[in-house]
Protein backbone atom coordinates (compact mmCIF):
# COMPACT_ATOMS: atom_id res chain seq x y z
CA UNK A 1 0.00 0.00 0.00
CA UNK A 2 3.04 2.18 0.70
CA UNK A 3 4.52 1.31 -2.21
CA UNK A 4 1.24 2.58 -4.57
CA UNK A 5 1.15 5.51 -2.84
CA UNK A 6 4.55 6.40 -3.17
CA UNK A 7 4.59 5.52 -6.74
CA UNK A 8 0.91 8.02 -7.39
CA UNK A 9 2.74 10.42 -5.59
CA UNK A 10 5.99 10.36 -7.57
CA UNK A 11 3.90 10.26 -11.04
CA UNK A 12 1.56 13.91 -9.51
CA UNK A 13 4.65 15.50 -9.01
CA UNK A 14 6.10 14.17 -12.66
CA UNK A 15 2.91 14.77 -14.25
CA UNK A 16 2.82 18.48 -12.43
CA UNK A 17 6.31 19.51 -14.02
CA UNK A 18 5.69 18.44 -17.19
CA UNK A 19 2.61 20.65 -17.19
CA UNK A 20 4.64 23.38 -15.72
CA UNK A 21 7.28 22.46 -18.41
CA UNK A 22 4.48 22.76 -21.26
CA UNK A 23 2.89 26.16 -19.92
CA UNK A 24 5.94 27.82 -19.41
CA UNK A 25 8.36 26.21 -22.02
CA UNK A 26 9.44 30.08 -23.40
CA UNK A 27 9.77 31.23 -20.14
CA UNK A 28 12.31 28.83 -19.13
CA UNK A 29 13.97 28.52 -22.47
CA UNK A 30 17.33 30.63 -22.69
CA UNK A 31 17.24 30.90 -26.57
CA UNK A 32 14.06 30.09 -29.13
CA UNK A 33 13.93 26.29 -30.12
CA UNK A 34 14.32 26.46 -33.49
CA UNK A 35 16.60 29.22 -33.68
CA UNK A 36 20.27 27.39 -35.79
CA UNK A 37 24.07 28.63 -34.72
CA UNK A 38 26.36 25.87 -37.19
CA UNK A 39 29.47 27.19 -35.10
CA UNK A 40 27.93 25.22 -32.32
CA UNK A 41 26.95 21.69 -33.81
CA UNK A 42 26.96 19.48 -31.23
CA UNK A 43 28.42 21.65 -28.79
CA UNK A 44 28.06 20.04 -24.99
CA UNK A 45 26.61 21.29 -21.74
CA UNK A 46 27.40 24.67 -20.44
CA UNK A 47 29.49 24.38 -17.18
CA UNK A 48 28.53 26.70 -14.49
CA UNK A 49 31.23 28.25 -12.39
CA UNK A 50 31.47 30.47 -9.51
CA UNK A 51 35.69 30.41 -9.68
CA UNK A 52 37.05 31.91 -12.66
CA UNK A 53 40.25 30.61 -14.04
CA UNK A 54 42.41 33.38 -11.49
CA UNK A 55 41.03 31.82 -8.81
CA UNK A 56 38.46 34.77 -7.86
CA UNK A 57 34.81 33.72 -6.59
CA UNK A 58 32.03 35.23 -8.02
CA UNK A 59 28.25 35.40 -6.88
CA UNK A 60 26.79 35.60 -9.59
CA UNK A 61 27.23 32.06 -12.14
CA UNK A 62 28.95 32.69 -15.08
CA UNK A 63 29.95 30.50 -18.10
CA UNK A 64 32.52 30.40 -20.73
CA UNK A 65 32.34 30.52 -24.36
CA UNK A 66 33.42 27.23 -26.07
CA UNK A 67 35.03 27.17 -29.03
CA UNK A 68 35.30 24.37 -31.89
CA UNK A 69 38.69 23.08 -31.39
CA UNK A 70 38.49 19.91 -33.39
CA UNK A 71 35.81 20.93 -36.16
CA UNK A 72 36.04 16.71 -37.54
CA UNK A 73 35.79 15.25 -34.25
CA UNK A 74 33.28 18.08 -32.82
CA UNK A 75 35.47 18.76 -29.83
CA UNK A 76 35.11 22.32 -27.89
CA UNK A 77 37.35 23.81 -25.25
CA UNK A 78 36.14 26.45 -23.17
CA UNK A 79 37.85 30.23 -23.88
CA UNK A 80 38.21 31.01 -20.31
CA UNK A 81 39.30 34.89 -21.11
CA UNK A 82 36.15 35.85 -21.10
CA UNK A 83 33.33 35.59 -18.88
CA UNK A 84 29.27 35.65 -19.47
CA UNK A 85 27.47 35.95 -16.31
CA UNK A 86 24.27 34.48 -15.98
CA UNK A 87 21.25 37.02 -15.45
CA UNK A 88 17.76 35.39 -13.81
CA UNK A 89 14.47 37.34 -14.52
CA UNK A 90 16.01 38.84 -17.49
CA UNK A 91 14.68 40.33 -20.65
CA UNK A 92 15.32 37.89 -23.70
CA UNK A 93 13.82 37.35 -27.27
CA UNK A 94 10.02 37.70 -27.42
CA UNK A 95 7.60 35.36 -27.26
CA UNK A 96 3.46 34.95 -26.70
CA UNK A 97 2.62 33.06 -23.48
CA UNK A 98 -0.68 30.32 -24.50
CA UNK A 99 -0.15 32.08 -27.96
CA UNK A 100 -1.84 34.96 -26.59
CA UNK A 101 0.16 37.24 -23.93
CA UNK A 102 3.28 38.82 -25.29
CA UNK A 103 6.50 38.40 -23.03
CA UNK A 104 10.28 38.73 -22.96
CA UNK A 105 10.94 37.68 -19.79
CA UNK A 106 12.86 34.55 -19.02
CA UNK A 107 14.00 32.44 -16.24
CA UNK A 108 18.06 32.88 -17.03
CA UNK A 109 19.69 34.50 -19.83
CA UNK A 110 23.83 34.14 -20.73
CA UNK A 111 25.63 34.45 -23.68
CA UNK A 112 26.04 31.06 -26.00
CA UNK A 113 23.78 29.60 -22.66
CA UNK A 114 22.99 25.82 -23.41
CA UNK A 115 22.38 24.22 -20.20
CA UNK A 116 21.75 21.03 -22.44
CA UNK A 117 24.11 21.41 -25.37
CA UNK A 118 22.78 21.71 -28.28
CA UNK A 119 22.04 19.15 -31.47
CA UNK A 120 22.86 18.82 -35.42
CA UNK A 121 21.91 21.85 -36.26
CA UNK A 122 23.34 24.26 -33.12
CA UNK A 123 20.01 24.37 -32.01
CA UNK A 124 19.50 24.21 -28.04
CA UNK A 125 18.48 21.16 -27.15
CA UNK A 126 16.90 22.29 -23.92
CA UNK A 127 14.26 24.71 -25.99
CA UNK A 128 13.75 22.52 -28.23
CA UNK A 129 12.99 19.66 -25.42
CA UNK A 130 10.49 22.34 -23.61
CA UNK A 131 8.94 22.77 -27.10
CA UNK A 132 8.75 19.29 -27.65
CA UNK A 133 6.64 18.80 -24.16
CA UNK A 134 4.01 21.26 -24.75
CA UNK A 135 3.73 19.35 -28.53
CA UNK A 136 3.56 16.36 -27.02
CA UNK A 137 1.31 16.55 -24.05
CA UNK A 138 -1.21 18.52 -26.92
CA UNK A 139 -0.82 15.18 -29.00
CA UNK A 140 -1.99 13.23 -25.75
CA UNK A 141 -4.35 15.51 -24.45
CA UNK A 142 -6.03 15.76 -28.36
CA UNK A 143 -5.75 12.25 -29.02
CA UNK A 144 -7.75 10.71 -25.77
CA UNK A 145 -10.64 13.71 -26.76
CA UNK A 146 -10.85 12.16 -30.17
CA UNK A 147 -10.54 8.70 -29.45
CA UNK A 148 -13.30 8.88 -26.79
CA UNK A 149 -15.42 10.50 -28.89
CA UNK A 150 -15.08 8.33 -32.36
CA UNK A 151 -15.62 4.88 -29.36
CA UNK A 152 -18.04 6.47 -27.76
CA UNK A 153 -20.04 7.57 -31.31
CA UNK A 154 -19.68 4.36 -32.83
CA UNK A 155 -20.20 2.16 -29.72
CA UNK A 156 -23.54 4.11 -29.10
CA UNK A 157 -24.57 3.76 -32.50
CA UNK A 158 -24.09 0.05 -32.67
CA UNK A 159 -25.63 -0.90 -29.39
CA UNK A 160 -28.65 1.60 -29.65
CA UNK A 161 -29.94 0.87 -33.33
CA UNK A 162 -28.56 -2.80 -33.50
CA UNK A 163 -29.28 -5.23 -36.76
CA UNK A 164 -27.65 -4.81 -39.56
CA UNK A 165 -25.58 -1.66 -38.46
CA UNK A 166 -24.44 -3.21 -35.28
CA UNK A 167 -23.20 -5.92 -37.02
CA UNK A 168 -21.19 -4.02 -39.70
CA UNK A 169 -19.62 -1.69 -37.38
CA UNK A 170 -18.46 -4.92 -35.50
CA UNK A 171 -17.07 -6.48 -38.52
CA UNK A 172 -15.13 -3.29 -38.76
CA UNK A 173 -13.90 -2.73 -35.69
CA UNK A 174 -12.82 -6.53 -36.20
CA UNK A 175 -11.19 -6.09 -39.53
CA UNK A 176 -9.60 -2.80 -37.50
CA UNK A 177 -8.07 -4.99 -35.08
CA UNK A 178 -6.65 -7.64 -36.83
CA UNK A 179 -4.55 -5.69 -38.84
CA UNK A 180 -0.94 -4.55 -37.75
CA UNK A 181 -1.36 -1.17 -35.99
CA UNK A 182 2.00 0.36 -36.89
CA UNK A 183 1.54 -1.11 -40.44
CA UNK A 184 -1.76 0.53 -40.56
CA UNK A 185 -0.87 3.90 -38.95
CA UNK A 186 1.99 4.44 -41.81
CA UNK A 187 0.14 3.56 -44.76
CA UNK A 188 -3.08 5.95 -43.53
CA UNK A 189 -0.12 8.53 -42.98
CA UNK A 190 1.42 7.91 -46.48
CA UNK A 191 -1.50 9.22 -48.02
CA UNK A 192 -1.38 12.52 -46.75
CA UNK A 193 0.69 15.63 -47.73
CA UNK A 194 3.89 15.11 -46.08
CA UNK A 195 3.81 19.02 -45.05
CA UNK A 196 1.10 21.54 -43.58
CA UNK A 197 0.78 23.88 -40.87
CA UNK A 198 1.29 22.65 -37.45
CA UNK A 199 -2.67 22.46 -36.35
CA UNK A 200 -3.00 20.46 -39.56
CA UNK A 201 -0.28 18.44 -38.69
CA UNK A 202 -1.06 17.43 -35.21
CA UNK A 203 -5.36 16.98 -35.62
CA UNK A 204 -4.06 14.66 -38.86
CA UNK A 205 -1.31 12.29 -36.62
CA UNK A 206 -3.79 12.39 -34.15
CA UNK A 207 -6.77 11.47 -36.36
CA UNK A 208 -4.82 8.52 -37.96
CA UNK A 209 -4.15 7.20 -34.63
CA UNK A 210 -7.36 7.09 -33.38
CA UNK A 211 -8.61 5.46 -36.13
CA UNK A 212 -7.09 2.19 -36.12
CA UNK A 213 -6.97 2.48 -31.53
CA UNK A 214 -10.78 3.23 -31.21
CA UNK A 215 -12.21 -0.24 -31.55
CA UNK A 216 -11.23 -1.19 -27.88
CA UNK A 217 -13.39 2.05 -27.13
CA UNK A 218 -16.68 1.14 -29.42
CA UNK A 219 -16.77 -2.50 -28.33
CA UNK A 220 -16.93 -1.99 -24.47
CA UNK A 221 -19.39 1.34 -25.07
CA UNK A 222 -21.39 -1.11 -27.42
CA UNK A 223 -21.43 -3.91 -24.96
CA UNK A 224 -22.29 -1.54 -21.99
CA UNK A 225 -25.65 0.21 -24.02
CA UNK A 226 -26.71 -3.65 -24.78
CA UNK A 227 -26.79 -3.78 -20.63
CA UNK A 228 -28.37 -1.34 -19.80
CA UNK A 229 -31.20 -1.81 -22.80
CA UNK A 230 -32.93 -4.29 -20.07
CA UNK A 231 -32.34 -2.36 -17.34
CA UNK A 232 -35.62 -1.93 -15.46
CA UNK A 233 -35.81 2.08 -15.82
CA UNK A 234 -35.01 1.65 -19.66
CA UNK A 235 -37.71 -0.18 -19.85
CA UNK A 236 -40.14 2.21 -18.02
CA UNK A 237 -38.88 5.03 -20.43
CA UNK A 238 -39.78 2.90 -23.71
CA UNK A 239 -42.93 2.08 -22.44
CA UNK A 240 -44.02 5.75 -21.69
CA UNK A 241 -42.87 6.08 -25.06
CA UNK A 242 -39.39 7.64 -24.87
CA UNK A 243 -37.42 7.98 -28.63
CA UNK A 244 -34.02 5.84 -28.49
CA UNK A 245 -32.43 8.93 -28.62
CA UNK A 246 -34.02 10.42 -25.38
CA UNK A 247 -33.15 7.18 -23.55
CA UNK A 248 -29.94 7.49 -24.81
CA UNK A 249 -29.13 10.99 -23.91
CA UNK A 250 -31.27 10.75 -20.11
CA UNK A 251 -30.70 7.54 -19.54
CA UNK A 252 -27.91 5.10 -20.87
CA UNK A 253 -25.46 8.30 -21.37
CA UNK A 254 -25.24 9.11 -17.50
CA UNK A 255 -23.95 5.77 -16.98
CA UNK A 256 -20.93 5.73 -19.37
CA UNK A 257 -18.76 8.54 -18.39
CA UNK A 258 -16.57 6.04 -15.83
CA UNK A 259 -16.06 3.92 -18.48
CA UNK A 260 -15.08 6.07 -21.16
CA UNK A 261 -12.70 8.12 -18.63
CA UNK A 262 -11.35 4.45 -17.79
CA UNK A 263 -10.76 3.80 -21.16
CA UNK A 264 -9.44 6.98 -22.80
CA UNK A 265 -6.71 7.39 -19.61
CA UNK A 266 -5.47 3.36 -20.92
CA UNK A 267 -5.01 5.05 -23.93
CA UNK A 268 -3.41 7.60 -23.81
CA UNK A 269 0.19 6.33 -23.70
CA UNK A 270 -0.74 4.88 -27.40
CA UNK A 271 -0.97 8.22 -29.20
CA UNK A 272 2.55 9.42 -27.43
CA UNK A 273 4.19 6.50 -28.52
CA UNK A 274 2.06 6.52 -32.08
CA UNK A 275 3.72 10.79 -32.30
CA UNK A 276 7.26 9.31 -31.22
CA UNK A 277 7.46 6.65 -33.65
CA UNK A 278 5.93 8.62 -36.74
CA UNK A 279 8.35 11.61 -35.98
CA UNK A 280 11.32 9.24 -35.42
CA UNK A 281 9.84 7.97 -38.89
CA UNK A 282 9.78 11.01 -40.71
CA UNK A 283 6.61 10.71 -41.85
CA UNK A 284 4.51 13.22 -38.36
CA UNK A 285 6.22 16.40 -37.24
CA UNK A 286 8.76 17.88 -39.39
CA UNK A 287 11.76 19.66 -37.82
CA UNK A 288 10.48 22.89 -37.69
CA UNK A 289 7.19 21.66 -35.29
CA UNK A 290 9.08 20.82 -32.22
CA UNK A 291 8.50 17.65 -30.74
CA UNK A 292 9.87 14.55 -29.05
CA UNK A 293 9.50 12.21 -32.50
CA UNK A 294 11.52 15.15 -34.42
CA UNK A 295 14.71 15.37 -31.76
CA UNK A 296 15.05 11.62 -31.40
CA UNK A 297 16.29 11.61 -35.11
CA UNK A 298 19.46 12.31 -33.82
CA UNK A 299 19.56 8.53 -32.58
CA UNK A 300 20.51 7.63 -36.02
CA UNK A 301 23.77 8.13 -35.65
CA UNK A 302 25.55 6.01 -33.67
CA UNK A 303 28.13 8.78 -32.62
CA UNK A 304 24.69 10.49 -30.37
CA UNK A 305 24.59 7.34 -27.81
CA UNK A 306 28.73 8.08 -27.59
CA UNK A 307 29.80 11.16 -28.05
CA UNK A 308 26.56 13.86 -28.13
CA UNK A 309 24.84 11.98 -25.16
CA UNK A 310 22.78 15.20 -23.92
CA UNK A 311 20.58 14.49 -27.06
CA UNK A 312 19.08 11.52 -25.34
CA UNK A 313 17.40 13.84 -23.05
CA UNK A 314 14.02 13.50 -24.81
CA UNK A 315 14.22 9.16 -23.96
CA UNK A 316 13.99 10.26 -20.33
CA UNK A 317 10.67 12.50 -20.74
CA UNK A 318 9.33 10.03 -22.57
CA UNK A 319 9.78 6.91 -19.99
CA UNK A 320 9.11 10.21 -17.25
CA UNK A 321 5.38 10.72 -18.64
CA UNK A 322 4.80 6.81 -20.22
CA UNK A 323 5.38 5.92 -16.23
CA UNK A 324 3.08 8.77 -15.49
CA UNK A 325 0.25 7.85 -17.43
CA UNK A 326 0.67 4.21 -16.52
CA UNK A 327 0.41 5.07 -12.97
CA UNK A 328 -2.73 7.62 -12.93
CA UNK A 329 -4.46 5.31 -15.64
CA UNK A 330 -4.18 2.48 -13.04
CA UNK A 331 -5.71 4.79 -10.51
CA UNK A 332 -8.47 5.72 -12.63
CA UNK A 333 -9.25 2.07 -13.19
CA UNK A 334 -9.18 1.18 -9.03
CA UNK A 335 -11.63 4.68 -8.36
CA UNK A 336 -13.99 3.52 -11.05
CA UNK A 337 -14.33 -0.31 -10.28
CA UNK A 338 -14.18 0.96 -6.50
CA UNK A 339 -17.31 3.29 -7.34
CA UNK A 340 -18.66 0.27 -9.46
CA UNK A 341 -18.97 -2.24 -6.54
């Protein structure tokens, strides 16, 4: 019992910074994500230092400026004749907060600044990794909305009207499930334009995910609806003469929600890993729609698990909010069969 409650509390306080990280992923960026400096390919970590190179302590942090030393092997020294001090609260590049309020202000601001290095391109990879949160939790958060509502349409649909609709929407949602998700996913995706604007681009990943996961969804929402059909007040509703729909919408709807909230949270991790793999793919988010998928390219080559290590740093978030989303779905699951019994 410990143990559970120690793990829920671990994955609140995970799943609470990774919100924080999404809301405020300008804020606590030092430099915009997609923003390129090739004299800095690859470059690592920034150190922070309060001793400078003579020896004298400073309050305020400061790091140094590296410089390519080896431009073939991608190895930087640090130019320690110069010092950038780090400023916190400071006045960087502009940016909308929620894509409405306009802001400048930042957590920390330094000159060449990369507390996580930065990637292929000079970009830094801690931006780009903020960025990449708020995409990816908007993936999630879209895809369970969408998903719940395409199970909970066509589960309705079958179990209410029944016959010959019933049984083709089960023969589909068999059909659906025998097939090879992944398979599925990337030939539904290789129909589409391969570039659009980012909306476009995250409602279509999303869409094509949901519709080869929602049969799960329809089935128990179906199966549920041919329940409560006999139920005794059902019954007293059709015989004062109640349309399907009204006992559908007064009567069987009420009883769904724990289901469908069940349901959509087991989910959930499917459309983060479906984003992941289709970006790793090439075939979701393109580089300039920051994401998880789109920085784990740099796995590719085999010098990034060696040499560039930092860029791994998207891995972690990703086990971070799969264990997450594990743990709360589980929860979920126990609060609804609890309120069940």
């Amino acid at each position: 019992m410990r143990a559970s409650k120690l793990g829920l509390r671990v994955a609140q306080i995970l799943a609470a910074l990774l919100c924080g990280a999404a809301l405020f992923s300008d804020f606590l960026s030092t430099s915009p994500a997609s923003m390129q400096s090739l004299t800095e390919v690859y470059a690592p970590p920034s150190r922070i230092h309060f001793v400078d190179a003579q020896g004298a302590f400073h309050l305020r942090p400061f790091t140094y400026r590296y410089e390519l030393s080896n431009p073939l092997d991608l190895v930087y020294v640090e130019r320690k004749d110069t010092v950038a001090p780090i400023s916190f609260l400071c006045a960087g590049y502009s940016y909308h907060w929620l894509g409405v309020i306009p802001s400048s202000l930042h957590l920390a601001c330094g000159a060449s600044l990369h507390p996580l290095g930065t990637d292929d391109l000079g970009r830094d990879v801690l931006a780009r990794l903020l960025a990449g949160t708020r995409t990816s939790l908007l993936v999630v958060l879209a895809g369970v909305v969408i998903y719940a509502a395409l199970g909970l349409v066509i589960g309705a649909a079958g179990g209410l009207l029944g016959g010959p609709v019933d049984s083709a929407l089960t023969r589909l949602s068999e059909f659906v499930l025998a097939l090879p998700a992944l398979y599925l996913i990337l030939a539904l995706r290789a129909l589409m334009p391969l570039r659009m604007p980012f909306w476009q681009m995250l409602l279509l990943n999303v869409g094509i995910i949901a519709g080869v996961a929602w049969p799960p969804m329809a089935r128990g929402v179906r199966g549920l609806i041919f329940q409560l059909r006999s139920a005794g007040y059902v019954e007293a509703a059709r015989a004062i003469g109640c349309t399907r729909w009204q006992i559908l919408r007064r009567h069987m709807l009420p009883a769904l929600p724990p289901f469908v909230v069940t349901q959509a949270a087991l989910a959930a991790p499917i459309f983060l890993l479906g984003e992941v793999v289709l970006s790793f793919l090439d075939v979701g988010f393109r580089d300039a729609a920051e994401s998880w998928g789109t920085m784990l390219r740099n796995l590719r080559d085999p010098r990034v698990l060696t040499d560039f290590w930092w860029n791994l740093a998207p891995l972690a978030l990703v086990f971070a909010t799969l264990f997450c989303l594990n743990i709360l779905s589980n929860r979920v699951r126990a609060d609804n069969d609890t309120i069940r019994i």
